[in-house]
C-alpha atoms as a PDB file:
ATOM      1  CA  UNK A   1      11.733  -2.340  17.624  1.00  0.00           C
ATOM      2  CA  UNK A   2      13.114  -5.754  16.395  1.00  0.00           C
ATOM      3  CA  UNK A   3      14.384  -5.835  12.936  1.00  0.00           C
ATOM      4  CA  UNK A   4      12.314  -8.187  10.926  1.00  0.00           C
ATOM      5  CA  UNK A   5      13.390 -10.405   8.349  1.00  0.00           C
ATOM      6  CA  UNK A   6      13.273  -9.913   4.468  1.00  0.00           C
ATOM      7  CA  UNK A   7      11.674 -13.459   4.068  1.00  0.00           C
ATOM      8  CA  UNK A   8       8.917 -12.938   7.145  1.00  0.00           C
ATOM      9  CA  UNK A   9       8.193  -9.704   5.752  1.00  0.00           C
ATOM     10  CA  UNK A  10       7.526 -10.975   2.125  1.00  0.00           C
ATOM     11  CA  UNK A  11       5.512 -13.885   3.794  1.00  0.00           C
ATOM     12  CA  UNK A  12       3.372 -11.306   6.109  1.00  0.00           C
ATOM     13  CA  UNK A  13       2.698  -8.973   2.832  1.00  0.00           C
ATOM     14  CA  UNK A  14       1.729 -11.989   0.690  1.00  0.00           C
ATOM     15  CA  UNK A  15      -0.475 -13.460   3.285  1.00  0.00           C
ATOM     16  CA  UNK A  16      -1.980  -9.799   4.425  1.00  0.00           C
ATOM     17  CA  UNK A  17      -2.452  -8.231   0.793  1.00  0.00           C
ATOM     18  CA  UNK A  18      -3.939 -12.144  -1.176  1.00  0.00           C
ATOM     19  CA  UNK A  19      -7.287 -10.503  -0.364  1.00  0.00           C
ATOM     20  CA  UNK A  20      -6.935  -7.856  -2.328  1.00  0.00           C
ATOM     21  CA  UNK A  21      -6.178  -9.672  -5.324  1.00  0.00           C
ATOM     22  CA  UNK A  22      -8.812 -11.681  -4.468  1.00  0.00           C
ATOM     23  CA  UNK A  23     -11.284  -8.928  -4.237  1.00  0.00           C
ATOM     24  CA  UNK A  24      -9.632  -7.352  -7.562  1.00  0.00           C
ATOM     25  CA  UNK A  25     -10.522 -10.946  -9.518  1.00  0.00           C
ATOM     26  CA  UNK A  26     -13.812 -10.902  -8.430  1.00  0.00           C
ATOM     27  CA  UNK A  27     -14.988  -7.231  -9.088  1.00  0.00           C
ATOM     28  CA  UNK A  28     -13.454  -7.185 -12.375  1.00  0.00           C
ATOM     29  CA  UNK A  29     -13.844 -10.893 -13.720  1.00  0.00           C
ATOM     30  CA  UNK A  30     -10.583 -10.812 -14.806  1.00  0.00           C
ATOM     31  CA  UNK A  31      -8.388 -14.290 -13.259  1.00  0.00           C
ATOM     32  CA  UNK A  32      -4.926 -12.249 -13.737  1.00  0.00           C
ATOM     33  CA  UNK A  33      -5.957  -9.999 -11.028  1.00  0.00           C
ATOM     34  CA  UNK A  34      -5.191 -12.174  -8.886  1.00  0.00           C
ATOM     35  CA  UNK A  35      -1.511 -11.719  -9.134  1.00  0.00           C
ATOM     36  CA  UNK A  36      -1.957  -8.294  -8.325  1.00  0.00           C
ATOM     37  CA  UNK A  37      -2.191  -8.968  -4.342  1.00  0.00           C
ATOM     38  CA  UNK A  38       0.664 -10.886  -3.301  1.00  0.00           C
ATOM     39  CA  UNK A  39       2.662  -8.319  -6.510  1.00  0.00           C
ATOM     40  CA  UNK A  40       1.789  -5.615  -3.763  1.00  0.00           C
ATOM     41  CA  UNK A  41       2.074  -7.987  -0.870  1.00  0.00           C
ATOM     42  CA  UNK A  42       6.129  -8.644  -1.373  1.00  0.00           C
ATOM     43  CA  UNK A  43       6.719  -4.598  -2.342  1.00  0.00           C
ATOM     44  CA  UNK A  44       5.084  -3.806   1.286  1.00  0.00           C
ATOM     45  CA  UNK A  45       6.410  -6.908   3.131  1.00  0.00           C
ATOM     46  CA  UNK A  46       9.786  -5.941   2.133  1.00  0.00           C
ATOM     47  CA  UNK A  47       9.817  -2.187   2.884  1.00  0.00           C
ATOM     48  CA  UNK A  48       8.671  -3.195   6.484  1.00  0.00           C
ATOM     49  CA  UNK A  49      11.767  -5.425   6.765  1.00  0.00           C
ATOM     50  CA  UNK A  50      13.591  -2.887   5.500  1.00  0.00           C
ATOM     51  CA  UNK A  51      12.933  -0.475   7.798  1.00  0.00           C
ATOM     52  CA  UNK A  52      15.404   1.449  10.020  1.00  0.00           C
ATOM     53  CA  UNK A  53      15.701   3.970  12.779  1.00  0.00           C
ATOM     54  CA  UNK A  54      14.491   7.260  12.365  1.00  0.00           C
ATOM     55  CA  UNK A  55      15.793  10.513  13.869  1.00  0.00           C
ATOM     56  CA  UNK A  56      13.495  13.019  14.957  1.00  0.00           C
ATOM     57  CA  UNK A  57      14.004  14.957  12.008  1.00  0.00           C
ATOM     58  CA  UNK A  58      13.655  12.281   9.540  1.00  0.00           C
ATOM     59  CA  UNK A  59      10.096  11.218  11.734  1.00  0.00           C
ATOM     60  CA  UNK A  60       9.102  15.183  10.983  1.00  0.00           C
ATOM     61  CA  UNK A  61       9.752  15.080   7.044  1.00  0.00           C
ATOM     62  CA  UNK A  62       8.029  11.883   7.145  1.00  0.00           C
ATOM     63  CA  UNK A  63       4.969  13.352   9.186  1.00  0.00           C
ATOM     64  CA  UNK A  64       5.048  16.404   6.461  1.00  0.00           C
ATOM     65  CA  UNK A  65       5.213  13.707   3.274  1.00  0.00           C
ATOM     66  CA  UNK A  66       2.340  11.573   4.801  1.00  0.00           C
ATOM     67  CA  UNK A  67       0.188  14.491   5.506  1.00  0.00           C
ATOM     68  CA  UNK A  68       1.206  15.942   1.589  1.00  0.00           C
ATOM     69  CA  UNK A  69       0.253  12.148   0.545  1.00  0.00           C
ATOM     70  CA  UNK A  70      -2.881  11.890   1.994  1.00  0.00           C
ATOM     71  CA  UNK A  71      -4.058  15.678   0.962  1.00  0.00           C
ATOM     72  CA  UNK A  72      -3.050  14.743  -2.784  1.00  0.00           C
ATOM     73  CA  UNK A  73      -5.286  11.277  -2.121  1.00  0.00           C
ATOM     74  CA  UNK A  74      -8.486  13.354  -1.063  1.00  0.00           C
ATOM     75  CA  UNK A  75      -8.353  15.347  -3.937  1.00  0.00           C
ATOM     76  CA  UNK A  76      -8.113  12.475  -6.266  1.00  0.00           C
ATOM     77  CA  UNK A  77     -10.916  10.642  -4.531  1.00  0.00           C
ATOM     78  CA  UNK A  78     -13.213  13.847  -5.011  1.00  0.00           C
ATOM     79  CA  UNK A  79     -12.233  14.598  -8.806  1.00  0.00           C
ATOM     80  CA  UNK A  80     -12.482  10.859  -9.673  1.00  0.00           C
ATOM     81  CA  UNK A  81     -16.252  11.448  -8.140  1.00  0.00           C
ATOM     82  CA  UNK A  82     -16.626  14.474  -9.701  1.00  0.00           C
ATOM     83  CA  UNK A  83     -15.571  12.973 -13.228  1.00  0.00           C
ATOM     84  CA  UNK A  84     -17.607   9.808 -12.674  1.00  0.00           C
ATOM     85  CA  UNK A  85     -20.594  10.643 -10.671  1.00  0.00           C
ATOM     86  CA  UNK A  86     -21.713  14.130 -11.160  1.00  0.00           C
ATOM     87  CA  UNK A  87     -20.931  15.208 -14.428  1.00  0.00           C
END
């Protein structure tokens, strides 16, 4: 994989995550949600620049931590619905 730049990544981040901050501005009313988009943009665009190669153990943690991540997202999705919708 070719190394990417820091300044291309910031640029892809900005340009990916604006509609996000866009959607933010709009759902709450507030204008200064708009900031909060390209804010998230740059922090992603950068760690994809800053990316590196992996060893086969590293890509293994990794798998472990995404699969921890995404367990610990489900269960905050369903007690956020619990919370707000049911009781």
């Amino acid at each position: 994989m070719k190394k990417m730049s820091k300044e291309k990544g910031m640029a892809l981040g900005i340009a990916i995550f604006m509609p996000f901050g866009i959607a933010m501005w709009l759902i709450t009313g507030n204008p200064g949600m708009l900031g909060v988009g390209p804010a998230v943009g740059v922090a992603v665009g950068m760690a994809f620049a800053e990316q590196k190669e992996t060893t086969a153990e590293e890509k293994r943690k990794l798998k472990i931590l995404t699969m921890a991540g995404m367990f610990a997202l489900v269960i905050g999705v369903i007690a956020f619905a619990l919370i707000f919708f049911v009781l």
